[in-house]
PDB file of N, CA and C in Angstrom:
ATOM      1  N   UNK A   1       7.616 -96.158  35.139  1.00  0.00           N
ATOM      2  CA  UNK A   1       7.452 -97.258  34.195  1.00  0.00           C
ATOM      3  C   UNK A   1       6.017 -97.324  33.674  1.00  0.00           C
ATOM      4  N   UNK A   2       5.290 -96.846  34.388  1.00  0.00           N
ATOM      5  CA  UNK A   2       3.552 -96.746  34.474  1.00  0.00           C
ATOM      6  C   UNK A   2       3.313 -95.761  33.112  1.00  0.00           C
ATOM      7  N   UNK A   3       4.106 -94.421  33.103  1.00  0.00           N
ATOM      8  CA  UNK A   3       4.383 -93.851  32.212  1.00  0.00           C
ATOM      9  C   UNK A   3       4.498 -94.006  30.565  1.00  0.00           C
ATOM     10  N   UNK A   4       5.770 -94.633  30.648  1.00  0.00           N
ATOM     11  CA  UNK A   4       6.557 -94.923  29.619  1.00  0.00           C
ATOM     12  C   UNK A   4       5.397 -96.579  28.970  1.00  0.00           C
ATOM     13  N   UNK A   5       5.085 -97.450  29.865  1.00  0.00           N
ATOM     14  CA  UNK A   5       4.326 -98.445  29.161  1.00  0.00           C
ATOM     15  C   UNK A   5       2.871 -97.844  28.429  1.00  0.00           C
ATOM     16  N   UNK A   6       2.323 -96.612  29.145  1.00  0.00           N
ATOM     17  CA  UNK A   6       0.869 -96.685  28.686  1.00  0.00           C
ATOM     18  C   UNK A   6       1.206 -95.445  27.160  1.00  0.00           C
ATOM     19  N   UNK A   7       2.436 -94.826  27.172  1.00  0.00           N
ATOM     20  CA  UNK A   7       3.364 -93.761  26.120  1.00  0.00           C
ATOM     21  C   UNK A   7       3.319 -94.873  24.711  1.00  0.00           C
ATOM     22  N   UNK A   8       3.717 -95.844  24.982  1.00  0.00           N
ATOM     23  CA  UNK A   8       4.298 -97.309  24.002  1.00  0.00           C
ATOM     24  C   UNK A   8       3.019 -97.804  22.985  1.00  0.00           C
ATOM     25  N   UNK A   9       2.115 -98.395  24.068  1.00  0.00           N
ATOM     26  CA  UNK A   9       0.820 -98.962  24.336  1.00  0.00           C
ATOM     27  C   UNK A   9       0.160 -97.772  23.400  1.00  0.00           C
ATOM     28  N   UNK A  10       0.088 -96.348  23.725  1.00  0.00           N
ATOM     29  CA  UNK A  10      -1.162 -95.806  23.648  1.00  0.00           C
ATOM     30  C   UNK A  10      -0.121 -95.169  21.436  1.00  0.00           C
ATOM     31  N   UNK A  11       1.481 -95.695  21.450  1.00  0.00           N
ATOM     32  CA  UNK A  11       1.389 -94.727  20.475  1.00  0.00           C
ATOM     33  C   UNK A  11       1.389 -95.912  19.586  1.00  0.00           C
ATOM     34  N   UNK A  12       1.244 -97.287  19.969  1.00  0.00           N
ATOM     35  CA  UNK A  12       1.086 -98.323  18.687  1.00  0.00           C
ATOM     36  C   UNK A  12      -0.526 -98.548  18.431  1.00  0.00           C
ATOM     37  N   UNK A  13      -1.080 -97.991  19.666  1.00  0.00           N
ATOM     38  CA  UNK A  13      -2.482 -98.691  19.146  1.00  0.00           C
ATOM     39  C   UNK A  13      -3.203 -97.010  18.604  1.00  0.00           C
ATOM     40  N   UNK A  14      -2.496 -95.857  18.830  1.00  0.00           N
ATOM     41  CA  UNK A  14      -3.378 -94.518  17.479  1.00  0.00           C
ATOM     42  C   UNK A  14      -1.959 -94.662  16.167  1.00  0.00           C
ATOM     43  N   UNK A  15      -1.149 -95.787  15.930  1.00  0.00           N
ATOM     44  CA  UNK A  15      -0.801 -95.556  14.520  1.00  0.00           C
ATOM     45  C   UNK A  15      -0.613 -97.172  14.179  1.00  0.00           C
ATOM     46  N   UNK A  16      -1.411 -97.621  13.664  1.00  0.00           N
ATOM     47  CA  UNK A  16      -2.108 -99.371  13.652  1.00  0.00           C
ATOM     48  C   UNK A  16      -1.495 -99.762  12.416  1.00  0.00           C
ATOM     49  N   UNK A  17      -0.611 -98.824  11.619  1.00  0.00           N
ATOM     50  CA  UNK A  17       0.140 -98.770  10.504  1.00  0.00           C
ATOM     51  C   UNK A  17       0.917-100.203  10.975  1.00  0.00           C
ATOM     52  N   UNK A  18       1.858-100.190  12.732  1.00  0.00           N
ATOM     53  CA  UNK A  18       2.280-100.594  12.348  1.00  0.00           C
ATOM     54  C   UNK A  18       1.817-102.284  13.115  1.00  0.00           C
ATOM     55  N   UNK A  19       2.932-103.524  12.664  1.00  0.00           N
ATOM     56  CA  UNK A  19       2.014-104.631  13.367  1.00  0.00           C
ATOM     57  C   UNK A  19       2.413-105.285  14.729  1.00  0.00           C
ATOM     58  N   UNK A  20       2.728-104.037  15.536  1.00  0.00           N
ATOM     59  CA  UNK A  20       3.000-104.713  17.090  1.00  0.00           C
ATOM     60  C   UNK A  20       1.515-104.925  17.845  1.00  0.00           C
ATOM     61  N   UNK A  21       1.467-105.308  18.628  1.00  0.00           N
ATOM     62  CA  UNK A  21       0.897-105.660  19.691  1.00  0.00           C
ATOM     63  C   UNK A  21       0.647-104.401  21.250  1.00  0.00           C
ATOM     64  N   UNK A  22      -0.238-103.987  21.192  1.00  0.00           N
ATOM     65  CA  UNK A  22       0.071-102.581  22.044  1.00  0.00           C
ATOM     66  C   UNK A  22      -0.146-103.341  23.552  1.00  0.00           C
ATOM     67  N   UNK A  23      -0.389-104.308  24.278  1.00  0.00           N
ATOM     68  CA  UNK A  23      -0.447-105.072  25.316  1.00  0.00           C
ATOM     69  C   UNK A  23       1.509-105.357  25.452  1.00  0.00           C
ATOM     70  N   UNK A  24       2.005-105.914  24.686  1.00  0.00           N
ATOM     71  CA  UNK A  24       3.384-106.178  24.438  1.00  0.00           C
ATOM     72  C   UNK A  24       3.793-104.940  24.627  1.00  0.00           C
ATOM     73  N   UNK A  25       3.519-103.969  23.774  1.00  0.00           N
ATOM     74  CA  UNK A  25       4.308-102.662  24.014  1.00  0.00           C
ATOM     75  C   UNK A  25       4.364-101.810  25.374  1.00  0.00           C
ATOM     76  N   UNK A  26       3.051-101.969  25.700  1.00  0.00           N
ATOM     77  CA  UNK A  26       2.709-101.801  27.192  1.00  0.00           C
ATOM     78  C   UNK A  26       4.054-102.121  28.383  1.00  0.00           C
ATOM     79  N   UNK A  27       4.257-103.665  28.130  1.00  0.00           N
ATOM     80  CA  UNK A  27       5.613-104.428  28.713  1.00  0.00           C
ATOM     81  C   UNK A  27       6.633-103.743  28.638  1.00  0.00           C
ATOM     82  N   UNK A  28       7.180-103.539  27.172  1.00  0.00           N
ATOM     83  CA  UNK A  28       7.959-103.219  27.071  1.00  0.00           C
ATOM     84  C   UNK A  28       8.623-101.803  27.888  1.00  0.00           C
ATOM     85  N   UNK A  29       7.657-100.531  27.677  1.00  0.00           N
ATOM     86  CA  UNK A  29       7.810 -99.770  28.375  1.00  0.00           C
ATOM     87  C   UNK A  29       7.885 -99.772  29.869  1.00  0.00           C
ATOM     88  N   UNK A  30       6.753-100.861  30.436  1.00  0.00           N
ATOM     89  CA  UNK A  30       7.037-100.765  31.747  1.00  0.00           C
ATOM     90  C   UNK A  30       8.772-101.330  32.215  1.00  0.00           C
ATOM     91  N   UNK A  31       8.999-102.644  31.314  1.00  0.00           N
ATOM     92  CA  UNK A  31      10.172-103.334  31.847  1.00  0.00           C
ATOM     93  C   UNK A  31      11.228-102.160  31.930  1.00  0.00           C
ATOM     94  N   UNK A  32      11.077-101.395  30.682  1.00  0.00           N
ATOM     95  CA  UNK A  32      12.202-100.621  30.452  1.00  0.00           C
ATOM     96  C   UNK A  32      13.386 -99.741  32.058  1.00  0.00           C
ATOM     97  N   UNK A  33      12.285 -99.711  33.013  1.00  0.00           N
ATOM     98  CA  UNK A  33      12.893 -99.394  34.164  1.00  0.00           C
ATOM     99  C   UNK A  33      13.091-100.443  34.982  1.00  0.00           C
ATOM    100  N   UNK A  34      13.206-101.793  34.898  1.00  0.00           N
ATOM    101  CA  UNK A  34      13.295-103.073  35.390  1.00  0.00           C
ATOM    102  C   UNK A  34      14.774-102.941  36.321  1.00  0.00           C
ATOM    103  N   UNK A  35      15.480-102.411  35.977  1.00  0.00           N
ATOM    104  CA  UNK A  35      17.099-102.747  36.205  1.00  0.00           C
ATOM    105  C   UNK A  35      17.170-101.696  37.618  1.00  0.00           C
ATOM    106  N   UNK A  36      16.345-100.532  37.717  1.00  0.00           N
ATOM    107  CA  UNK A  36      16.204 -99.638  38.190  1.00  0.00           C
ATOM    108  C   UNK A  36      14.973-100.034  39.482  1.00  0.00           C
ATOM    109  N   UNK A  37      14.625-100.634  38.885  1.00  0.00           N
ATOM    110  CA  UNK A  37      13.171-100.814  40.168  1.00  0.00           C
ATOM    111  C   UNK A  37      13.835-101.993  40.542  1.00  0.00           C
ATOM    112  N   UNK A  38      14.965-103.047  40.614  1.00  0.00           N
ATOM    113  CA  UNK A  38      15.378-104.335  40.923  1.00  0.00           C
ATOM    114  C   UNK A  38      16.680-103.649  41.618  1.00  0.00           C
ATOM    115  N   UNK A  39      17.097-102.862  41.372  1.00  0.00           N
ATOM    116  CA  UNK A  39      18.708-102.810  41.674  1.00  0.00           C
ATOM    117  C   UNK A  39      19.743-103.295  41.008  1.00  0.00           C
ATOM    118  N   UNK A  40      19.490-103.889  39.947  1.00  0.00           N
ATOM    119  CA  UNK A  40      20.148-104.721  39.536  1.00  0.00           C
ATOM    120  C   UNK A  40      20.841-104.649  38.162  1.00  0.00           C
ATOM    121  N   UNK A  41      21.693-104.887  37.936  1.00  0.00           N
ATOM    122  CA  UNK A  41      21.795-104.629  35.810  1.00  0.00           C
ATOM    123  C   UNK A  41      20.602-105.251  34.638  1.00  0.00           C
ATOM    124  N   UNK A  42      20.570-104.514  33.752  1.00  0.00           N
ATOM    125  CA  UNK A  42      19.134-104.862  32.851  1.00  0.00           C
ATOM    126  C   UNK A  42      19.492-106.342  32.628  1.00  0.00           C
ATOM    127  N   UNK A  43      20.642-106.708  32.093  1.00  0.00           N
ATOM    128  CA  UNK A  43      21.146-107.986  31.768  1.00  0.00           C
ATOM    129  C   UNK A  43      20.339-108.824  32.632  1.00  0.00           C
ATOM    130  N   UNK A  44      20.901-109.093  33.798  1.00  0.00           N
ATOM    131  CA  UNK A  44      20.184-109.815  35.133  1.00  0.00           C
ATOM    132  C   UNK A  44      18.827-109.626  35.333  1.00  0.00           C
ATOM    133  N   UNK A  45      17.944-108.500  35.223  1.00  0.00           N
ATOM    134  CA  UNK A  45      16.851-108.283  35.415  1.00  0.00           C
ATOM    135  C   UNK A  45      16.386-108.741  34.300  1.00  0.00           C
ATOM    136  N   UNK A  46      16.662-109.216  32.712  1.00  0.00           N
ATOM    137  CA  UNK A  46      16.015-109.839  31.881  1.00  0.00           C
ATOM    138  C   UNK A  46      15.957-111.172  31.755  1.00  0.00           C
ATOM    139  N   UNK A  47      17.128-111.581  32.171  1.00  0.00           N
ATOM    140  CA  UNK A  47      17.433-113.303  31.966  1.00  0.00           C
ATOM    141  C   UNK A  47      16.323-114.191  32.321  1.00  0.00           C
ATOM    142  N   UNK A  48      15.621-113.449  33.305  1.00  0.00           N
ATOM    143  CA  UNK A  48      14.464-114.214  33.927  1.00  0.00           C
ATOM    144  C   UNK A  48      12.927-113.707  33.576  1.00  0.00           C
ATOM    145  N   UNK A  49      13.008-112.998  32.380  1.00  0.00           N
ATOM    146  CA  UNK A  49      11.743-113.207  31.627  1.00  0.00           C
ATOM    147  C   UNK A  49      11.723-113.529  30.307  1.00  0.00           C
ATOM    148  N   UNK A  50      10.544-113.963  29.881  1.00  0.00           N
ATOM    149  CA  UNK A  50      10.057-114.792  28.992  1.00  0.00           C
ATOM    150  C   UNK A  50       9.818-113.861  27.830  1.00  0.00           C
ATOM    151  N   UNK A  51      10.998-113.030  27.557  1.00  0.00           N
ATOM    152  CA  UNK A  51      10.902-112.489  26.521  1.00  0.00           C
ATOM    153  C   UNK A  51      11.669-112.414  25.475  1.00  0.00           C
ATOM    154  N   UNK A  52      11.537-112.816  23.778  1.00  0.00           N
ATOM    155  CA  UNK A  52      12.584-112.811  22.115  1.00  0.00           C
ATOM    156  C   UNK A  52      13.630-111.703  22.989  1.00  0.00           C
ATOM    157  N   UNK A  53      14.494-112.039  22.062  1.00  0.00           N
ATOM    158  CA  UNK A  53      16.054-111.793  22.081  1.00  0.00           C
ATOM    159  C   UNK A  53      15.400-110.017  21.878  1.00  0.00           C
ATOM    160  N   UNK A  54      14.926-109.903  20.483  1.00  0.00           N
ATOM    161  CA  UNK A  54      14.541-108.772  19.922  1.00  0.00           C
ATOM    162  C   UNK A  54      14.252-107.603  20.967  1.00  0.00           C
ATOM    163  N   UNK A  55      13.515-107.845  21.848  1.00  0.00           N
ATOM    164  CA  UNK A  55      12.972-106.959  23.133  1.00  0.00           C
ATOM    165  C   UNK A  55      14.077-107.028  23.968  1.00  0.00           C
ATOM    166  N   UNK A  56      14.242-108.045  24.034  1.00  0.00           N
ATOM    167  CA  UNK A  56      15.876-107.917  24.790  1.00  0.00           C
ATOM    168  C   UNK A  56      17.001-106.926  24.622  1.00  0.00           C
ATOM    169  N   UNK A  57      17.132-107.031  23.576  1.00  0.00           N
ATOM    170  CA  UNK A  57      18.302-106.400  23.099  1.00  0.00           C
ATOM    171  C   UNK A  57      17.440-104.756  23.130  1.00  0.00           C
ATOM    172  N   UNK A  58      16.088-104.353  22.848  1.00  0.00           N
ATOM    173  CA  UNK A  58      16.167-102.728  22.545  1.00  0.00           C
ATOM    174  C   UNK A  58      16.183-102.658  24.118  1.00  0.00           C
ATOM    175  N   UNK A  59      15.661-103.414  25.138  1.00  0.00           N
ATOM    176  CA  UNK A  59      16.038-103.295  26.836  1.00  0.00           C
ATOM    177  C   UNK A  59      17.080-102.848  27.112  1.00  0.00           C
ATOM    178  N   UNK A  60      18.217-103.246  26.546  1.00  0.00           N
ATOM    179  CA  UNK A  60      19.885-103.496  26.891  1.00  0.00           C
ATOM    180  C   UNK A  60      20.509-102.104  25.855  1.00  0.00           C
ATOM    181  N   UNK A  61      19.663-101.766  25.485  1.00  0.00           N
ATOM    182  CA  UNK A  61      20.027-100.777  23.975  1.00  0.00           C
ATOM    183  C   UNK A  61      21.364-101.154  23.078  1.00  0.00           C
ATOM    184  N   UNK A  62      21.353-101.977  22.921  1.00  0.00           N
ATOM    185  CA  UNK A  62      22.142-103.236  22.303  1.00  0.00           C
ATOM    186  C   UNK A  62      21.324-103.419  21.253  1.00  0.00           C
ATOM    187  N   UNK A  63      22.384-102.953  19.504  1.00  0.00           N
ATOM    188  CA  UNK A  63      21.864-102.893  18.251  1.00  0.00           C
ATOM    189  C   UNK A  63      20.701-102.618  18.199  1.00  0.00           C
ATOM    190  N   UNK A  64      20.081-103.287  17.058  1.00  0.00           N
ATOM    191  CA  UNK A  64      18.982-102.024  16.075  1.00  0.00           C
ATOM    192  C   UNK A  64      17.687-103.134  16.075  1.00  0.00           C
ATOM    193  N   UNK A  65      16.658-103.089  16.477  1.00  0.00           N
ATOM    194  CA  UNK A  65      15.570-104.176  16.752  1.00  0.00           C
ATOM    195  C   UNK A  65      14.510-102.958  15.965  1.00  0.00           C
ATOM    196  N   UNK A  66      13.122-103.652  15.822  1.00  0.00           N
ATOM    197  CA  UNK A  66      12.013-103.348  15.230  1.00  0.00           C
ATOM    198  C   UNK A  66      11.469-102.440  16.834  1.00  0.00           C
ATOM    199  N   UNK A  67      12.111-102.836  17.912  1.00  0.00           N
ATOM    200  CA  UNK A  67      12.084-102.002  19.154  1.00  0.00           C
ATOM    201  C   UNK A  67      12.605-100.635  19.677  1.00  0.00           C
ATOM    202  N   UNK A  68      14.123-100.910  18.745  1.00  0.00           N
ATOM    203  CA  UNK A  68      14.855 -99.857  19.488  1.00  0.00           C
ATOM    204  C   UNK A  68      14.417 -98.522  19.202  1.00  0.00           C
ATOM    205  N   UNK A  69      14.110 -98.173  18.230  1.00  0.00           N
ATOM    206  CA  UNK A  69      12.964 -96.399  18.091  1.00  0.00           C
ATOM    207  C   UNK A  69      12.216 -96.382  18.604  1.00  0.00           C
ATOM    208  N   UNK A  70      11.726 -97.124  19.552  1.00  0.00           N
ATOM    209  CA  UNK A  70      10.543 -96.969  20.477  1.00  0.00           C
ATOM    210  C   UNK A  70      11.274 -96.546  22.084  1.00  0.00           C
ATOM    211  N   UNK A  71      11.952 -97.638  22.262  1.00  0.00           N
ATOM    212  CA  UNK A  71      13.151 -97.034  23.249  1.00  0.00           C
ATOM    213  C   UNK A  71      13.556 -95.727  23.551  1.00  0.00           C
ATOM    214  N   UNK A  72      13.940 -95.337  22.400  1.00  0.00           N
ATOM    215  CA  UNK A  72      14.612 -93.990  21.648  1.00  0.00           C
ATOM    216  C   UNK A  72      14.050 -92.797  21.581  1.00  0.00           C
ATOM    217  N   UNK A  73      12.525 -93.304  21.571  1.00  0.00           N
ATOM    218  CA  UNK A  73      11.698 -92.195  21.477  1.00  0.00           C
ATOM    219  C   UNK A  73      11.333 -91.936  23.028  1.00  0.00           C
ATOM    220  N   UNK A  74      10.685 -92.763  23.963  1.00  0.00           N
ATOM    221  CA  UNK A  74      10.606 -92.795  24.818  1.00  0.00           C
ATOM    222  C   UNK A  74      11.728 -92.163  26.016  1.00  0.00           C
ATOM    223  N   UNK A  75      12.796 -92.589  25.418  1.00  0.00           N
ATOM    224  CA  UNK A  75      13.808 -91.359  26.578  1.00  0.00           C
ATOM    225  C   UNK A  75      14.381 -89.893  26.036  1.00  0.00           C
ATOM    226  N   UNK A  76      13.973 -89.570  24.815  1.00  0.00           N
ATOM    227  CA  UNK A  76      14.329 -88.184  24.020  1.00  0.00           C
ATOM    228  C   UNK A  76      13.569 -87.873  24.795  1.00  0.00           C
ATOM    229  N   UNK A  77      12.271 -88.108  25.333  1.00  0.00           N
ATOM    230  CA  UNK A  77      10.868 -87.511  25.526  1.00  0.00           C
ATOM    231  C   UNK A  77      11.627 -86.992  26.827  1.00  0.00           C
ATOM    232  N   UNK A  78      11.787 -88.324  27.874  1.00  0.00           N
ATOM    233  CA  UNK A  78      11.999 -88.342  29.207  1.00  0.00           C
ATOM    234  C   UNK A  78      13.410 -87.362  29.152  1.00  0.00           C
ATOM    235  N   UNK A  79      14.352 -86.739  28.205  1.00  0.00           N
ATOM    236  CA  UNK A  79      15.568 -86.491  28.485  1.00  0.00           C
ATOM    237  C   UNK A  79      15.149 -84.925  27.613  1.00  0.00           C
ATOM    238  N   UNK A  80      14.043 -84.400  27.101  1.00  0.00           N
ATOM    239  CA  UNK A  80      14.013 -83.020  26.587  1.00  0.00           C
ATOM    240  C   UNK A  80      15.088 -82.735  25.630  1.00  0.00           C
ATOM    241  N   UNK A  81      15.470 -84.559  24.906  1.00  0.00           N
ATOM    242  CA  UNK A  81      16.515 -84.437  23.373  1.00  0.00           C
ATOM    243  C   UNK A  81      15.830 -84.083  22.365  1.00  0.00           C
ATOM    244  N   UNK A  82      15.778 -82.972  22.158  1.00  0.00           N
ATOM    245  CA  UNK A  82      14.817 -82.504  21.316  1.00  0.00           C
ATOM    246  C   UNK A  82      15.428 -83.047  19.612  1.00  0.00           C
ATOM    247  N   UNK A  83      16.960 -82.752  19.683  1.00  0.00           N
ATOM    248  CA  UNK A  83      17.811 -83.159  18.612  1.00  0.00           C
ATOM    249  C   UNK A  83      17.083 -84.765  18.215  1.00  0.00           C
ATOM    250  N   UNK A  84      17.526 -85.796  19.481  1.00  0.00           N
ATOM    251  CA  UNK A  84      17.070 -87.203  18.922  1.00  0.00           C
ATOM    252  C   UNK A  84      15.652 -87.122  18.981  1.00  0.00           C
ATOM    253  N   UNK A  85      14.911 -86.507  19.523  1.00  0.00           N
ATOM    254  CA  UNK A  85      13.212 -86.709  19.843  1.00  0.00           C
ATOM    255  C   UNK A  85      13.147 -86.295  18.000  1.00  0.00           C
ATOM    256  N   UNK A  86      13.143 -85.369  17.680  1.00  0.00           N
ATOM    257  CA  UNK A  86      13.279 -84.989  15.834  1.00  0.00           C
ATOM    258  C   UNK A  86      13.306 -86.034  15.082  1.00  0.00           C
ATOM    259  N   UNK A  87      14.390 -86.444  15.372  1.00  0.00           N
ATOM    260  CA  UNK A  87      14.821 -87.408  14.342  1.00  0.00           C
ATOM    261  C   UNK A  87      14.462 -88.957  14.359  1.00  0.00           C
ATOM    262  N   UNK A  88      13.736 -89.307  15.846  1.00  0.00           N
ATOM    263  CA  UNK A  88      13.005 -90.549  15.969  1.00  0.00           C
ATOM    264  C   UNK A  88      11.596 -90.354  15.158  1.00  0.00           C
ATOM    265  N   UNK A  89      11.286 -89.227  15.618  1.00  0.00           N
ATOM    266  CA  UNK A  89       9.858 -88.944  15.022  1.00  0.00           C
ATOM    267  C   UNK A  89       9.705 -88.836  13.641  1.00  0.00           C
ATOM    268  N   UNK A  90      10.057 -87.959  13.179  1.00  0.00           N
ATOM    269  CA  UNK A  90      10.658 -88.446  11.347  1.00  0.00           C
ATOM    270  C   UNK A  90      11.212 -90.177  11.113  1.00  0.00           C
ATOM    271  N   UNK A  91      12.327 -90.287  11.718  1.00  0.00           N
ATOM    272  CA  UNK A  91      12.187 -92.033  11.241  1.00  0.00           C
ATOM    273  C   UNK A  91      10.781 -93.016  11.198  1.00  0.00           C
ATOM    274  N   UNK A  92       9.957 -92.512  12.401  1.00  0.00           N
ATOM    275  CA  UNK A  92       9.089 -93.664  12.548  1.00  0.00           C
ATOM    276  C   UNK A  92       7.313 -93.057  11.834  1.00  0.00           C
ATOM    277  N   UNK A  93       8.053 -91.850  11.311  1.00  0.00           N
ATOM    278  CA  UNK A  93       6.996 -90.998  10.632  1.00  0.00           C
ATOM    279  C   UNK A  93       5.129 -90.409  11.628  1.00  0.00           C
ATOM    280  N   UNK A  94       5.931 -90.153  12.467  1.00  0.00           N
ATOM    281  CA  UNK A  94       4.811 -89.865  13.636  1.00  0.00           C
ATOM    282  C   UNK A  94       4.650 -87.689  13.711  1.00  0.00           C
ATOM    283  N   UNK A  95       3.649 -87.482  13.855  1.00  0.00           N
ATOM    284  CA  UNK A  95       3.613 -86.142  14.015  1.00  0.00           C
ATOM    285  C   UNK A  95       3.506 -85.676  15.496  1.00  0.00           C
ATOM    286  N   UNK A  96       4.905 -84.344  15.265  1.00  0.00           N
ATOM    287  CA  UNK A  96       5.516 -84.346  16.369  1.00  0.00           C
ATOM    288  C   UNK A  96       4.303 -83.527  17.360  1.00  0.00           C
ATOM    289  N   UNK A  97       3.653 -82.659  17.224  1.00  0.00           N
ATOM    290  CA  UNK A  97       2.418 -82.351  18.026  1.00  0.00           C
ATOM    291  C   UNK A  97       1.913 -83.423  18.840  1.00  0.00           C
ATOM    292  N   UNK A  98       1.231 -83.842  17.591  1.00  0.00           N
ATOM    293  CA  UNK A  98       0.286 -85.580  18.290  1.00  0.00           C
ATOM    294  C   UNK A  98       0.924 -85.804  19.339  1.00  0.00           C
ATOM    295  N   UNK A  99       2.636 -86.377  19.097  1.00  0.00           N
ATOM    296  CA  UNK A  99       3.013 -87.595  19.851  1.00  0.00           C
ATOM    297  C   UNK A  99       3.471 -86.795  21.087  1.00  0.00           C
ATOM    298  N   UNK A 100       4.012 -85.445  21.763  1.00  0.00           N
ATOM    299  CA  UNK A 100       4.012 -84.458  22.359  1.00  0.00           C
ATOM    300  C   UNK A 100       2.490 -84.410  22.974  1.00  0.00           C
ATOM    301  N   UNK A 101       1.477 -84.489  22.727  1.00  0.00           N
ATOM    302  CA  UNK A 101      -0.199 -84.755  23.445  1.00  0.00           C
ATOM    303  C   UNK A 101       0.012 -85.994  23.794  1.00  0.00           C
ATOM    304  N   UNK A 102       0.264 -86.784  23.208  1.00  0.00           N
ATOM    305  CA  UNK A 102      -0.023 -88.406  23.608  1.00  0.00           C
ATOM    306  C   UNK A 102       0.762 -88.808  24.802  1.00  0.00           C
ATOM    307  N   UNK A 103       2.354 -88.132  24.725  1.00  0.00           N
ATOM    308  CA  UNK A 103       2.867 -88.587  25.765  1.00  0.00           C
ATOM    309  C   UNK A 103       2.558 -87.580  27.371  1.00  0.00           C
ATOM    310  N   UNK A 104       2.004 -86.458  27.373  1.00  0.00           N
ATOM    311  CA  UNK A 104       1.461 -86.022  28.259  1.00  0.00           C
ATOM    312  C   UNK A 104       0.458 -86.305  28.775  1.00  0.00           C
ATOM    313  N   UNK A 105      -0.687 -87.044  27.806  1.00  0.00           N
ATOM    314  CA  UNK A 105      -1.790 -87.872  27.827  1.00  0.00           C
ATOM    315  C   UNK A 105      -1.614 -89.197  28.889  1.00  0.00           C
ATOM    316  N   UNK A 106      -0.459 -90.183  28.847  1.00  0.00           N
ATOM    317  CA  UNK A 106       0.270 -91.386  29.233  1.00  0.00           C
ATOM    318  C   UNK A 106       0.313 -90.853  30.602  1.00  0.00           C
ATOM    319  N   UNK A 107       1.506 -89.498  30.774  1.00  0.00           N
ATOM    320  CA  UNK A 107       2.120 -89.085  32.363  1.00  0.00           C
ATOM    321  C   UNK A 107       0.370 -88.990  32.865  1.00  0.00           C
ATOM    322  N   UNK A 108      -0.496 -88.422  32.199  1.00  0.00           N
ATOM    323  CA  UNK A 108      -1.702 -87.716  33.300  1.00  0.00           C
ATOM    324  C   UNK A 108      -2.434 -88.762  33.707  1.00  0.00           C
ATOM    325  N   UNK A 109      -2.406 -90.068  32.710  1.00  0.00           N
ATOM    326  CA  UNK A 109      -2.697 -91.373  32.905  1.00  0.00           C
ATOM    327  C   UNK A 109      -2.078 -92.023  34.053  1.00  0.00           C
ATOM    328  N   UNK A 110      -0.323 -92.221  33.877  1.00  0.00           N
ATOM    329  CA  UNK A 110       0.416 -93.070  35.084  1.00  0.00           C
ATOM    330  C   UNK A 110      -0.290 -92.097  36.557  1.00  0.00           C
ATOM    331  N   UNK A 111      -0.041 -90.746  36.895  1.00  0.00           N
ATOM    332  CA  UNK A 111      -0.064 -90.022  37.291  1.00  0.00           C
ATOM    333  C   UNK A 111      -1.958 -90.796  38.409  1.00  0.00           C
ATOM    334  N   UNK A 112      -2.370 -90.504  37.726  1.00  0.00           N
ATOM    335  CA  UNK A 112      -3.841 -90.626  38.044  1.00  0.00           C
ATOM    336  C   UNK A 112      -3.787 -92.319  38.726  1.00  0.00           C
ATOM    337  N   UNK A 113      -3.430 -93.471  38.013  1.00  0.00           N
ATOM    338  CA  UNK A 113      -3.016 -94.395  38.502  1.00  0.00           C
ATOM    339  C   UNK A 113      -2.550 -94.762  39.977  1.00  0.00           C
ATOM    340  N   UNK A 114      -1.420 -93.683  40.258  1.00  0.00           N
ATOM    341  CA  UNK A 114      -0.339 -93.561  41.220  1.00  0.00           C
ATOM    342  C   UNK A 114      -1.190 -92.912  42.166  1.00  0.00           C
ATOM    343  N   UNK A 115      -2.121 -92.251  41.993  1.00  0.00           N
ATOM    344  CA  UNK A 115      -2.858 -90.983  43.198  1.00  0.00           C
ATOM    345  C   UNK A 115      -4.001 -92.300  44.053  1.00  0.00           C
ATOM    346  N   UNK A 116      -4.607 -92.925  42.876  1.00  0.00           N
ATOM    347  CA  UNK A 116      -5.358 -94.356  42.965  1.00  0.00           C
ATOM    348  C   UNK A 116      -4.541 -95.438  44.287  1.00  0.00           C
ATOM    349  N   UNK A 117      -4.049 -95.398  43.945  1.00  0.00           N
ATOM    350  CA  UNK A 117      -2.773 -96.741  44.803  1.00  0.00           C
ATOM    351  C   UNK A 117      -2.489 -95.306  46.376  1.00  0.00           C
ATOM    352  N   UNK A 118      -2.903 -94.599  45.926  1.00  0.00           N
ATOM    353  CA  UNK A 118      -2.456 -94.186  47.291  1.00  0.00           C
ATOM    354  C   UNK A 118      -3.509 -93.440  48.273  1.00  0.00           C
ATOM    355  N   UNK A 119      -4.926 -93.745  47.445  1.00  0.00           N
ATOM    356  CA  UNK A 119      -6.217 -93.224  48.340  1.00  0.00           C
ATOM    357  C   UNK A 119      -6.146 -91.897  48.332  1.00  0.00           C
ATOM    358  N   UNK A 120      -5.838 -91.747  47.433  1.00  0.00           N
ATOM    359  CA  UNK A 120      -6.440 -89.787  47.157  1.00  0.00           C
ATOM    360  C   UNK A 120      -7.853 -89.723  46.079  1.00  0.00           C
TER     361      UNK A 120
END
C-alpha cells in the first residue's frame, strides 16, 4: 500500500495539469489495499472513513470517478497489463517511459521505508 500511495502521490504532483491533491492521492493508494490488510470486504473497510462517495466508489471499482484511471493504472502496473497499462496511459495522457521510472521510483521508495521499520 506504501507502494501504490507514494505511485499516486508522486504521479499527481510531476503532472500538476491536473487539480487533485497529491496528500489525498497518497490515501487513496494506500487505502486501496484496506480490504486486504483488514480482512474484510472494501465495502466494510470504507464505511468507516471519512471519505466522498467519489473515492469510494474508484475503492470498490464501482463506475467511472475522476479516480477510477488512477486505480486502473495502478494495478495494470501491479498486474504486467500491458494491454490496459496502454490504454490508461494514453487516456490520462502520461508518457509511458516516465510513468514506468516513476513507478519503480515509488517501489524503491516503499521498499526503503519497509527496510527503515525493520532496523536494517
Amino acid at each position: 500500500s506504501l507502494w501504490r500511495g507514494k505511485f499516486l502521490e508522486r504521479t499527481v504532483t510531476d503532472h500538476d495539469y491536473w487539480d487533485f491533491k497529491s496528500d489525498e492521492m497518497f490515501l487513496l493508494g494506500m487505502f486501496s489495499l484496506l480490504d486486504a490488510i483488514l480482512g474484510i470486504p472494501m465495502a466494510d473497510a470504507l464505511a468507516f472513513l471519512p471519505l466522498d462517495e467519489r473515492r469510494k466508489k474508484a475503492l470498490r471499482g464501482e463506475g467511472t470517478t475522476e479516480y477510477a484511471p488512477f486505480v486502473s493504472l495502478m494495478l495494470a502496473f501491479e498486474e504486467r497489463d500491458e494491454t490496459n497499462l496502454e490504454k490508461t496511459l494514453r487516456e490520462l495522457n502520461l508518457e509511458p517511459e516516465a510513468m514506468r521510472r516513476l513507478h519503480c521510483e515509488a517501489g524503491a521508495w516503499a521498499s526503503s521505508i519497509l527496510e527503515i521499520g525493520q532496523g536494517a
